[in-house]
C-alpha atoms as a PDB file:
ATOM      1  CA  UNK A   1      65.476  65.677 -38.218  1.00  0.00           C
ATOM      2  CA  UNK A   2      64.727  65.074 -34.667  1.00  0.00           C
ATOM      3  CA  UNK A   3      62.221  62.011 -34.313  1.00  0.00           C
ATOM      4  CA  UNK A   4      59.056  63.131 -32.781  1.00  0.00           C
ATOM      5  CA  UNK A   5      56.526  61.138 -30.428  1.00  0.00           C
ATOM      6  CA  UNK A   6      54.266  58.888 -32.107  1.00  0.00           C
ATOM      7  CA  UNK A   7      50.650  59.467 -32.136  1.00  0.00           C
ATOM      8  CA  UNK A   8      49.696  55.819 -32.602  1.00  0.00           C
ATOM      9  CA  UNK A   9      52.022  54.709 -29.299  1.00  0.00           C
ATOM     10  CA  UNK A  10      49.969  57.468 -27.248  1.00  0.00           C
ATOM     11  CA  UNK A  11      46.478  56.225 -28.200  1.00  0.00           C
ATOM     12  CA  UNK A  12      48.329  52.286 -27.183  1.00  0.00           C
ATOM     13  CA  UNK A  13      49.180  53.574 -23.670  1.00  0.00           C
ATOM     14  CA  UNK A  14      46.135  55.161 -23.426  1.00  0.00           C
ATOM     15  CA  UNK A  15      43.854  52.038 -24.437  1.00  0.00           C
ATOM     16  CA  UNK A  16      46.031  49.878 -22.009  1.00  0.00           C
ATOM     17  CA  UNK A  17      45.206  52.055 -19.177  1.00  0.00           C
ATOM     18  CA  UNK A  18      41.509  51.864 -19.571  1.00  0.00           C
ATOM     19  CA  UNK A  19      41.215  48.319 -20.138  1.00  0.00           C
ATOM     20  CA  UNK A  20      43.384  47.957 -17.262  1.00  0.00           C
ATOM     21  CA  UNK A  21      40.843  49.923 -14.928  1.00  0.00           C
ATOM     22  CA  UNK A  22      37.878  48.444 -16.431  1.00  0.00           C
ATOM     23  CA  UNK A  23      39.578  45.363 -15.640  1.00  0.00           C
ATOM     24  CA  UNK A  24      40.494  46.474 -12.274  1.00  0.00           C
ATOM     25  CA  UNK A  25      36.579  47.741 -11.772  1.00  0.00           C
ATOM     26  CA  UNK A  26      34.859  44.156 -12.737  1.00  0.00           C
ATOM     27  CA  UNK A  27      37.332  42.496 -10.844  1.00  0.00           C
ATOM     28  CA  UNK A  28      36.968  44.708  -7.804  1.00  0.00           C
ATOM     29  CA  UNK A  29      33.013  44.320  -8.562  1.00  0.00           C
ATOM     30  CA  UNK A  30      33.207  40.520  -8.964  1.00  0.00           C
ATOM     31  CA  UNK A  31      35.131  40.283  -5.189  1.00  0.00           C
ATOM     32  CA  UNK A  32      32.887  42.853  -3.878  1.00  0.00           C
ATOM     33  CA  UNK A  33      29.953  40.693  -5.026  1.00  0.00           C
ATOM     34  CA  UNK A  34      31.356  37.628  -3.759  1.00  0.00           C
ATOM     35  CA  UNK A  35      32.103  39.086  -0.505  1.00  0.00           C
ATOM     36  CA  UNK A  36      28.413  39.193   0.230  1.00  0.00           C
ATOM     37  CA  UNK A  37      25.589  36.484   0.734  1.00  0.00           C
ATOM     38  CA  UNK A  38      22.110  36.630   1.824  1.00  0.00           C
ATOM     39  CA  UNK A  39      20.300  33.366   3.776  1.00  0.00           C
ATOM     40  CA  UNK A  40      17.128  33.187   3.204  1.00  0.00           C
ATOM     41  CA  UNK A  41      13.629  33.466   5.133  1.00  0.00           C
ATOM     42  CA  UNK A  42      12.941  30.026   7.147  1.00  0.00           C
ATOM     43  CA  UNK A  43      16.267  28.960   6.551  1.00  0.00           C
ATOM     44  CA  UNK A  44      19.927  29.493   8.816  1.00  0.00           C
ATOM     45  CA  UNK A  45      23.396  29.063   6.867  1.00  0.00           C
ATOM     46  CA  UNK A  46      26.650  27.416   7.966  1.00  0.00           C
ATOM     47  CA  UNK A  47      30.170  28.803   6.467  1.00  0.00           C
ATOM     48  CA  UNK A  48      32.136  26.175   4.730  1.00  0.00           C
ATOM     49  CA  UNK A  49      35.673  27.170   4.231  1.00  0.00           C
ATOM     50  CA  UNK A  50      37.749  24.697   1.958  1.00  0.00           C
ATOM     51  CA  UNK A  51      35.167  22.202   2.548  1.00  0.00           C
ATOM     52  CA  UNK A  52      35.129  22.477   6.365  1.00  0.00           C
ATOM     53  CA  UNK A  53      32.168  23.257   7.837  1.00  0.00           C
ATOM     54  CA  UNK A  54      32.026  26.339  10.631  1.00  0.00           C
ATOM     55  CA  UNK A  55      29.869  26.007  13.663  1.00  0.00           C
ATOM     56  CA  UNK A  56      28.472  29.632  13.675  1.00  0.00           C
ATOM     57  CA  UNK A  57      24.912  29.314  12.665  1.00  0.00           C
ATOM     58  CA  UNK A  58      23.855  32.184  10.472  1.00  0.00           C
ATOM     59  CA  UNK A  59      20.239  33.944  10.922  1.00  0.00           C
ATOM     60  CA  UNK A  60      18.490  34.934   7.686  1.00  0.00           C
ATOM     61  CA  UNK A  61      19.669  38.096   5.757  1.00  0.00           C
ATOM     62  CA  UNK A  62      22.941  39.339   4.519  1.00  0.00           C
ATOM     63  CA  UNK A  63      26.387  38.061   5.782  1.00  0.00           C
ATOM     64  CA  UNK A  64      29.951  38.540   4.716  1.00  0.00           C
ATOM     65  CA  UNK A  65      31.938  36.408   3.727  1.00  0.00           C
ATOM     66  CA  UNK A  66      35.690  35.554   2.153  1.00  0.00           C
ATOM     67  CA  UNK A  67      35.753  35.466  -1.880  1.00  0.00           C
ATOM     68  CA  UNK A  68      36.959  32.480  -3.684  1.00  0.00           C
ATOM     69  CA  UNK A  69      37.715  30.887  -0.019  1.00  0.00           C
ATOM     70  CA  UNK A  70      34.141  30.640   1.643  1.00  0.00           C
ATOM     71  CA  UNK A  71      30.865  29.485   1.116  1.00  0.00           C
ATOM     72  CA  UNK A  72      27.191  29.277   2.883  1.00  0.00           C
ATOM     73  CA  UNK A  73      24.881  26.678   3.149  1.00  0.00           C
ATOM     74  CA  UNK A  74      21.331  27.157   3.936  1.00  0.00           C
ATOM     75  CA  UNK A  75      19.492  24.936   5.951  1.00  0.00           C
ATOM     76  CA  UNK A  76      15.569  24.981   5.451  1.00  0.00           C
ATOM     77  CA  UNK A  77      14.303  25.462   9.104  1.00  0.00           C
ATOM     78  CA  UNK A  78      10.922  25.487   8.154  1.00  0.00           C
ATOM     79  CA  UNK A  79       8.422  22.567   8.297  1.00  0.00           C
ATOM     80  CA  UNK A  80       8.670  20.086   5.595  1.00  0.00           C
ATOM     81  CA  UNK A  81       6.595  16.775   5.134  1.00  0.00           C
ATOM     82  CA  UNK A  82       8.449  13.507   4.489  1.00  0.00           C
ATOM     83  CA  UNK A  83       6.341  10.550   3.122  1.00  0.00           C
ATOM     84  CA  UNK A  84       6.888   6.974   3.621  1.00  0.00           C
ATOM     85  CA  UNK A  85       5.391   3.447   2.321  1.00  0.00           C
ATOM     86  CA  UNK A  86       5.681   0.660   5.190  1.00  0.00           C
ATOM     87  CA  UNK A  87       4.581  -3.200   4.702  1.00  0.00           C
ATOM     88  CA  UNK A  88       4.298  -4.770   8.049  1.00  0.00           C
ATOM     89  CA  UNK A  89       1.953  -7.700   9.675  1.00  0.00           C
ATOM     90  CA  UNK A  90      -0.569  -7.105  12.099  1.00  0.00           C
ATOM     91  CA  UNK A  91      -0.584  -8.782  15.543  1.00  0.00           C
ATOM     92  CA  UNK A  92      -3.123 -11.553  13.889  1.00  0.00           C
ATOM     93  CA  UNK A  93      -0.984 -11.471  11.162  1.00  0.00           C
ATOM     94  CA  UNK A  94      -2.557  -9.831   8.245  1.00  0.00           C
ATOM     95  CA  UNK A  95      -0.316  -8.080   5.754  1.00  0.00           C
ATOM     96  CA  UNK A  96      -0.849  -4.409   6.101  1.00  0.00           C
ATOM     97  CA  UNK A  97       0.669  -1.582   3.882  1.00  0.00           C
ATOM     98  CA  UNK A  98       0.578   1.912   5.834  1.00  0.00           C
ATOM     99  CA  UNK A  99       1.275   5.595   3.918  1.00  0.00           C
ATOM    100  CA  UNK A 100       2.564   7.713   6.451  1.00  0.00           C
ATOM    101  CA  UNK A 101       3.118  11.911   6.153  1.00  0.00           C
ATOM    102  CA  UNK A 102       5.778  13.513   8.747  1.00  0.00           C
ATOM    103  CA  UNK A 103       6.031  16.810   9.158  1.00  0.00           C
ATOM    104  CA  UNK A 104       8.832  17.756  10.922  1.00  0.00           C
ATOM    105  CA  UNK A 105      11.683  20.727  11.217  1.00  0.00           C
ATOM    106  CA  UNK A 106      15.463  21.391  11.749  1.00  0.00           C
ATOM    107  CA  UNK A 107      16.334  22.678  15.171  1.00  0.00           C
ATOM    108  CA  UNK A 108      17.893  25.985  14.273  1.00  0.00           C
ATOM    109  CA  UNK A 109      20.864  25.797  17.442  1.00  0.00           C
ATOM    110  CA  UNK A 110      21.810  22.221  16.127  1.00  0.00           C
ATOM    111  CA  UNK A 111      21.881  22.708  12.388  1.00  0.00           C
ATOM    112  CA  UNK A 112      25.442  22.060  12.398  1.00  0.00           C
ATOM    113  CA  UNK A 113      25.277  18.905  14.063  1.00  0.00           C
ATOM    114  CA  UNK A 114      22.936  17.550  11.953  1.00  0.00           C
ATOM    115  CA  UNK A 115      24.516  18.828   8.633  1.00  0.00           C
ATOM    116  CA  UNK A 116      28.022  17.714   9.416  1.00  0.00           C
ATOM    117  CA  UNK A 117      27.417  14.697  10.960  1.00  0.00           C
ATOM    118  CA  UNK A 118      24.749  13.328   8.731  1.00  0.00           C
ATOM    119  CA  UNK A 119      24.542  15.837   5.792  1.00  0.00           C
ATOM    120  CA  UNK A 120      21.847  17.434   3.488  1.00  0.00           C
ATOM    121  CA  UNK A 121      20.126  13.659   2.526  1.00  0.00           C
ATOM    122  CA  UNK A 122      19.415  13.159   6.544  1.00  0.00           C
ATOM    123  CA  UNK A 123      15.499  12.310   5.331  1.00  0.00           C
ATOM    124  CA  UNK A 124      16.670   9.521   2.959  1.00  0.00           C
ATOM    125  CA  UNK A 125      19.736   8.606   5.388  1.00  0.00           C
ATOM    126  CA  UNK A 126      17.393   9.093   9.134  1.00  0.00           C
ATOM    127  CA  UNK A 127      13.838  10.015   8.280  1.00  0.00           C
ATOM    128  CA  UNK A 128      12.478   7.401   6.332  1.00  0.00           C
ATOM    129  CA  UNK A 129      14.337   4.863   7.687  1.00  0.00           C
ATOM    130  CA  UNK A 130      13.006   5.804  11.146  1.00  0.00           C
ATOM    131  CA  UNK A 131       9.347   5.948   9.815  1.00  0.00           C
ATOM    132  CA  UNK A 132       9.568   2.358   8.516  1.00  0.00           C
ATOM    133  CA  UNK A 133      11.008   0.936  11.749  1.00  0.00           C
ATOM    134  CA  UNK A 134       8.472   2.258  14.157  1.00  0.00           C
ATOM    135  CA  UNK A 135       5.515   1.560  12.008  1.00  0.00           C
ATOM    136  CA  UNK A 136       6.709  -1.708  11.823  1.00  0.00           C
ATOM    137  CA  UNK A 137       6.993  -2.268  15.649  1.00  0.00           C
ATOM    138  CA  UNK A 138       3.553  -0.477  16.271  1.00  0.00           C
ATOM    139  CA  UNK A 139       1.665  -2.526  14.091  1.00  0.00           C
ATOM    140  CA  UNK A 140       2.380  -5.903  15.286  1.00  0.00           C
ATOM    141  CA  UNK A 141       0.857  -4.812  18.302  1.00  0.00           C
ATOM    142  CA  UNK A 142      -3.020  -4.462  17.250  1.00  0.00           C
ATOM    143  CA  UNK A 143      -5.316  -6.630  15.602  1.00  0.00           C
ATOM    144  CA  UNK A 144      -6.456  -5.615  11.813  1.00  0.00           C
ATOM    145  CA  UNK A 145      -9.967  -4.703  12.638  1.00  0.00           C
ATOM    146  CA  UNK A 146      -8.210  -2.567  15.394  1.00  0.00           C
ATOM    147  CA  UNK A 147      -5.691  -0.545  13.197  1.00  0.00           C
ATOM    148  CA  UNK A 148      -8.375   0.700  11.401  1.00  0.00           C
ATOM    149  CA  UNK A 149     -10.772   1.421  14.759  1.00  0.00           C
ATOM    150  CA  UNK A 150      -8.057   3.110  16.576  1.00  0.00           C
ATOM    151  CA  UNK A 151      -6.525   4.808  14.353  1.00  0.00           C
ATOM    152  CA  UNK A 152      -5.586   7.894  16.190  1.00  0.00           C
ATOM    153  CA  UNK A 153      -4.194   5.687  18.954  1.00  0.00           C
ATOM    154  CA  UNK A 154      -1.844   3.697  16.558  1.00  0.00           C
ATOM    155  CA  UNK A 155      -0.936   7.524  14.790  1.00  0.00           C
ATOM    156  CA  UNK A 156      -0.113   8.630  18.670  1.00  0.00           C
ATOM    157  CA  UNK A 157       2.007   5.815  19.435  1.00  0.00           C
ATOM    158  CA  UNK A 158       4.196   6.339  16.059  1.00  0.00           C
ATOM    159  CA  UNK A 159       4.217   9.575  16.728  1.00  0.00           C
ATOM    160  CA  UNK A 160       5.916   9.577  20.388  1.00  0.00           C
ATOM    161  CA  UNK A 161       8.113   6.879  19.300  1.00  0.00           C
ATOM    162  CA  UNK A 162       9.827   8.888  16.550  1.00  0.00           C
ATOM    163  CA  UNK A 163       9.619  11.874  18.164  1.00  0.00           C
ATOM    164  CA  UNK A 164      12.279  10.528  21.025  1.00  0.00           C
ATOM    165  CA  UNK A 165      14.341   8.876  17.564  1.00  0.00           C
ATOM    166  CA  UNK A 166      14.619  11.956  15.637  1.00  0.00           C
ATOM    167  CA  UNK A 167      15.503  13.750  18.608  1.00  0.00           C
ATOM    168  CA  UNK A 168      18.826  12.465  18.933  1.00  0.00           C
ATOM    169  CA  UNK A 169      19.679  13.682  15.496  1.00  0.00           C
ATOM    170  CA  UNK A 170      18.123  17.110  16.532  1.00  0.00           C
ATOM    171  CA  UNK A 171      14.962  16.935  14.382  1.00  0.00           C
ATOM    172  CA  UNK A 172      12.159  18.294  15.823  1.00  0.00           C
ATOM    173  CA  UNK A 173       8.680  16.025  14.977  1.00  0.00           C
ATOM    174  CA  UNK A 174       5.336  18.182  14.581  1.00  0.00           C
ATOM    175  CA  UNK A 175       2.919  16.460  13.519  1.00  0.00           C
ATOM    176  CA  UNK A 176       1.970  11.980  11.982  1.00  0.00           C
ATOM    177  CA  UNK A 177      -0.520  11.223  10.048  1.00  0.00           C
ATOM    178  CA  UNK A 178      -1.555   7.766   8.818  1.00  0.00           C
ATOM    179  CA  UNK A 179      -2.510   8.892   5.575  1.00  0.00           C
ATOM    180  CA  UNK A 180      -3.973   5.382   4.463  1.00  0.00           C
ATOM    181  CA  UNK A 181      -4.020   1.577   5.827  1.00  0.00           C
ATOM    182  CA  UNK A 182      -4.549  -1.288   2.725  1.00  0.00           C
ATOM    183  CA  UNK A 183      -5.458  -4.974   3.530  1.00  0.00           C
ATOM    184  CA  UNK A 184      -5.272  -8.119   1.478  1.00  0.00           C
ATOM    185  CA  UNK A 185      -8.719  -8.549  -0.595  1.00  0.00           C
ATOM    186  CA  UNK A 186      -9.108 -11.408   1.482  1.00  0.00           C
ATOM    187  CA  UNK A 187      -8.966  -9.688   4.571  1.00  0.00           C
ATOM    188  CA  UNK A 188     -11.498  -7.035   2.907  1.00  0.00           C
ATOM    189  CA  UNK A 189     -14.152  -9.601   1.460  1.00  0.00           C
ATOM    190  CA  UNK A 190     -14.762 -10.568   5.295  1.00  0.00           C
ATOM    191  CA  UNK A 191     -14.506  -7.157   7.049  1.00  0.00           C
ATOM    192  CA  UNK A 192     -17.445  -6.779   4.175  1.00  0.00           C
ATOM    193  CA  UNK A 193     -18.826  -9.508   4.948  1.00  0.00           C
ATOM    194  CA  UNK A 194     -18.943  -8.956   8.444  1.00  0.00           C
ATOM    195  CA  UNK A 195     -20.429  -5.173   8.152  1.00  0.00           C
ATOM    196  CA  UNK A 196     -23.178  -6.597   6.246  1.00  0.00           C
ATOM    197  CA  UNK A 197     -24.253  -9.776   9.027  1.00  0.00           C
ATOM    198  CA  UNK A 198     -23.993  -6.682  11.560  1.00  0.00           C
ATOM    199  CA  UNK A 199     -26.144  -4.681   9.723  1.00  0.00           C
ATOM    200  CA  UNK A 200     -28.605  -7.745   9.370  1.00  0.00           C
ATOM    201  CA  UNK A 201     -28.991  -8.385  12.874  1.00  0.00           C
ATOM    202  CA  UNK A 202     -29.366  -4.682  13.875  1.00  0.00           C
ATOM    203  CA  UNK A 203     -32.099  -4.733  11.551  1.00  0.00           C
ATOM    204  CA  UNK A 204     -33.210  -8.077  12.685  1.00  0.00           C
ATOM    205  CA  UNK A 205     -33.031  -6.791  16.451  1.00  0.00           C
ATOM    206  CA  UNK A 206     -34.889  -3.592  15.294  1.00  0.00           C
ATOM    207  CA  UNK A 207     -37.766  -5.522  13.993  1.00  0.00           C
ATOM    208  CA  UNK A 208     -38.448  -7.261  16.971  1.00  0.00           C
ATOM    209  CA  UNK A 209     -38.587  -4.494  19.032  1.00  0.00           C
ATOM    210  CA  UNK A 210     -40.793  -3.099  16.882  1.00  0.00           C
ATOM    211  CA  UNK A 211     -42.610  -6.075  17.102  1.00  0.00           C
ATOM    212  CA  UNK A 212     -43.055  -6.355  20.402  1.00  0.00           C
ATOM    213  CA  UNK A 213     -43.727  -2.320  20.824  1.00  0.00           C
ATOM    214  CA  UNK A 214     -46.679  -3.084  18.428  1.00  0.00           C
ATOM    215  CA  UNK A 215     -47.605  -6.116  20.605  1.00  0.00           C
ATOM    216  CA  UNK A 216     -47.393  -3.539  23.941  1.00  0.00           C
ATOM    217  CA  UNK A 217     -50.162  -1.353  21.999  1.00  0.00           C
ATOM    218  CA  UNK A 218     -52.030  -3.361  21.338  1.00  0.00           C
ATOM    219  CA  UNK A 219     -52.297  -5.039  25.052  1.00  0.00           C
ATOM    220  CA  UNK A 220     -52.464  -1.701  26.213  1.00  0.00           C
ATOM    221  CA  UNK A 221     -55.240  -0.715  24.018  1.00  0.00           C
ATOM    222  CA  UNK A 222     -57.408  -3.680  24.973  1.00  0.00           C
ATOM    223  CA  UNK A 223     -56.705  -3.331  28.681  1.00  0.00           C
ATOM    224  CA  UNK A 224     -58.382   0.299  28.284  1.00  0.00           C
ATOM    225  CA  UNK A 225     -61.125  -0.588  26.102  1.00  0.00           C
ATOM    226  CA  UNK A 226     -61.647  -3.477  28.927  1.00  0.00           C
ATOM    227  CA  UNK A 227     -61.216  -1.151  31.342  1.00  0.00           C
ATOM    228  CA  UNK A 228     -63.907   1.206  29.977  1.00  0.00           C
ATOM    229  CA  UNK A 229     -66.597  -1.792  29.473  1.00  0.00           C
ATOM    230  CA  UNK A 230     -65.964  -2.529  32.931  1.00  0.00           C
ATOM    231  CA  UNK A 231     -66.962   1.161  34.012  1.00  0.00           C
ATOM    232  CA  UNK A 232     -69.693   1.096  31.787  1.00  0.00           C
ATOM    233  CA  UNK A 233     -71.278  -1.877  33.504  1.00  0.00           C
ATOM    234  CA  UNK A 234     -70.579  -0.395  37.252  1.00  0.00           C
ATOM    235  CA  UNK A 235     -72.619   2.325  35.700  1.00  0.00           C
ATOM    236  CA  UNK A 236     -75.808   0.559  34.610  1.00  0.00           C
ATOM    237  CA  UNK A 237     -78.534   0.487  37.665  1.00  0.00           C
ATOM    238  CA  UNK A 238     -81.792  -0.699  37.741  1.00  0.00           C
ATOM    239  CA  UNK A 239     -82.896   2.622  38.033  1.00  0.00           C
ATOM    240  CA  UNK A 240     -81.359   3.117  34.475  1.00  0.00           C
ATOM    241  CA  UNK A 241     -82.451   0.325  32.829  1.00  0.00           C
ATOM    242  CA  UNK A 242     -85.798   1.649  33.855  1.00  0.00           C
ATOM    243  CA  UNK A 243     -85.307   4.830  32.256  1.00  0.00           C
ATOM    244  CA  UNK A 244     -84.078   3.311  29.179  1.00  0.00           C
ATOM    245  CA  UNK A 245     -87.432   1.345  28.928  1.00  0.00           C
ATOM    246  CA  UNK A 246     -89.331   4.209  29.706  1.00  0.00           C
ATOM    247  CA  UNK A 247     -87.569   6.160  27.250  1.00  0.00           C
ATOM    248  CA  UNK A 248     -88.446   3.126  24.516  1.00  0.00           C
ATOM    249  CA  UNK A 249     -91.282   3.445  25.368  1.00  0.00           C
ATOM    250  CA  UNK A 250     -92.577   6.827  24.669  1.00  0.00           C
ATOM    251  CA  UNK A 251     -90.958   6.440  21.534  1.00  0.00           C
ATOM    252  CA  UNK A 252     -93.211   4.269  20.322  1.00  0.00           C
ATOM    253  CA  UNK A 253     -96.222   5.874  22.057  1.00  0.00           C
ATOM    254  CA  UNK A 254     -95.146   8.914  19.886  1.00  0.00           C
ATOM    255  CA  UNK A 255     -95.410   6.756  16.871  1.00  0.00           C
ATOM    256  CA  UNK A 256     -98.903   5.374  17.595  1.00  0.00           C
ATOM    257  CA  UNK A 257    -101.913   6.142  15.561  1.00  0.00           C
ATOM    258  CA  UNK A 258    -104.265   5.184  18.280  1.00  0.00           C
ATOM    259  CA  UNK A 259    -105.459   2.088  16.712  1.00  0.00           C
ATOM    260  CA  UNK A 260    -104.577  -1.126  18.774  1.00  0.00           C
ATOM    261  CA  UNK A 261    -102.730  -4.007  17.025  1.00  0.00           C
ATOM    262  CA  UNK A 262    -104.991  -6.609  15.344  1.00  0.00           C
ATOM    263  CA  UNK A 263    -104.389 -10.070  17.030  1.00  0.00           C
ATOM    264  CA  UNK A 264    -106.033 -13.584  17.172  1.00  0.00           C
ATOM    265  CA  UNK A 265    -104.703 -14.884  20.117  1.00  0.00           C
ATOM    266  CA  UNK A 266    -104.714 -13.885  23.937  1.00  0.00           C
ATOM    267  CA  UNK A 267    -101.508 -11.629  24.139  1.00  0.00           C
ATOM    268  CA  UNK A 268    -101.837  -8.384  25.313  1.00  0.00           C
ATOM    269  CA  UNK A 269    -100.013  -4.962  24.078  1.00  0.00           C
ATOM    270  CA  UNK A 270     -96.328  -4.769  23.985  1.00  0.00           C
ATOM    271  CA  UNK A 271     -97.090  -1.226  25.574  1.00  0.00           C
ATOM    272  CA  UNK A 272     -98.542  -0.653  29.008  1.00  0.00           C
ATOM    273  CA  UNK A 273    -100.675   2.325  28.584  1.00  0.00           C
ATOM    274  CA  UNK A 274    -101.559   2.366  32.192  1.00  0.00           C
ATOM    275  CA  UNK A 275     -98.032   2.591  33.675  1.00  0.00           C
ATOM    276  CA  UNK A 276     -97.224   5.471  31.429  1.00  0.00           C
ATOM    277  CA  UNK A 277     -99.964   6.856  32.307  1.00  0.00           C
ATOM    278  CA  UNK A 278     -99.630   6.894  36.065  1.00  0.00           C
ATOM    279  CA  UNK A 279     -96.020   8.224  35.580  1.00  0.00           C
END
């Protein structure tokens, strides 16, 4: 009897095929995959090959590159804010701890200098470092009471100084900011203490120029009420005081009852009937 093909060897081959091409299809899908990569928004990529890096800067968006071989590295372009603690002395030697906020970006053209020769950690290995330095150097030049009073002068000066640092490592400085100053409690008590005797004498030199405003007023107001006596007297006449005795005395002719005033001895009337009547 002649052998015949087995059925069970067919449906082998057959199974072996298809996991071969599904095989084939993931690991065509897994290369295809890996043949793409995508840098993102605010960001520009480097190719590393083996390790190396490759000096052609990458713009956002989707890039090809070699499976299993290559790799991309994104560099944030974007503005990022570094902070920093300093402890320095002031120029009259007061201890003085400044918190200071960077905010400062890559330079998209030189990301590959930067990454290769200093590498991802350049705010820990050039940043800070930087910050610390400066801050240091700026501060010894004012007085205590000053830092604090010029403040945006002292933030100015920091901020040109580290702008010409970071600039040789192709970071690009956009804005300082002195986010706090703190003082010994010794140095506070007499900055306290000295606001408070400055408020006292304002208010001391307040008073007396209210004082002597007060003092003004009241010269002024008896130098007019002076002044007004003194025209009142220009304008009394004899011809007026007269008149006023005229006047007195029809007064008191209006309150007589015709009756003359009783008296004993040889005094005659207070009112000269005579003269009022001739006038």
């Amino acid at each position: 009897m002649e052998a015949g093909t087995n059925p069970g060897s067919k449906k082998t081959v057959k199974l072996r095929g298809l996991s071969g091409l599904i095989i084939t299809v993931i690991v065509v899908g897994i290369i295809g995959m890996g043949s793409f990569t995508q840098v993102e928004f605010g960001h520009v990529g480097l190719y590393k090959t083996f390790g190396k890096l490759n000096s052609e800067v990458l713009s956002p968006g989707i890039h090809f590159k070699i499976p299993f071989i290559q790799s991309v590295i994104q560099v944030n372009t974007q503005v990022t804010k570094a902070e920093t603690d300093t402890t320095a002395s002031s120029k009259d030697l007061q201890p003085v701890s400044t918190h200071v906020a960077v905010n400062y970006s890559v330079n998209k053209e030189s990301a590959y200098n930067l990454m290769n020769n200093i590498g991802g950690s350049f705010d820990t290995i050039i940043i800070n470092p930087a910050v610390q330095e400066i801050v240091k150097e700026v501060t010894a030049r004012y007085q205590a009471e000053d830092l604090i009073a010029k403040r945006d002068v002292v933030a100015g000066e920091i901020s040109e100084l580290l702008t010409a640092r970071l600039a040789k490592y192709d970071l690009i400085v956009n804005e300082i900011n002195i986010v706090d100053f703190k003082f010994s409690d010794a140095f506070n008590q007499s900055i306290e203490a000295k606001q408070v005797a400055q408020q006292q004498a304002l208010k001391a030199s307040n008073d007396l120029k209210r004082v002597e405003i007060e003092a003004k007023q009241k010269v002024a107001q008896a130098e007019a009420e002076a002044e007004s006596l003194k025209l009142k007297k220009q304008e009394v006449t004899p011809e007026l005081i007269e008149l006023k005795q005229i006047e007195v005395q029809e007064k008191a002719l209006e309150k007589w009852d015709g009756k003359l005033p009783s008296v004993t001895g040889g005094a005659t009337p207070f009112i000269d009937i005579q003269s009022l009547t001739n006038k």
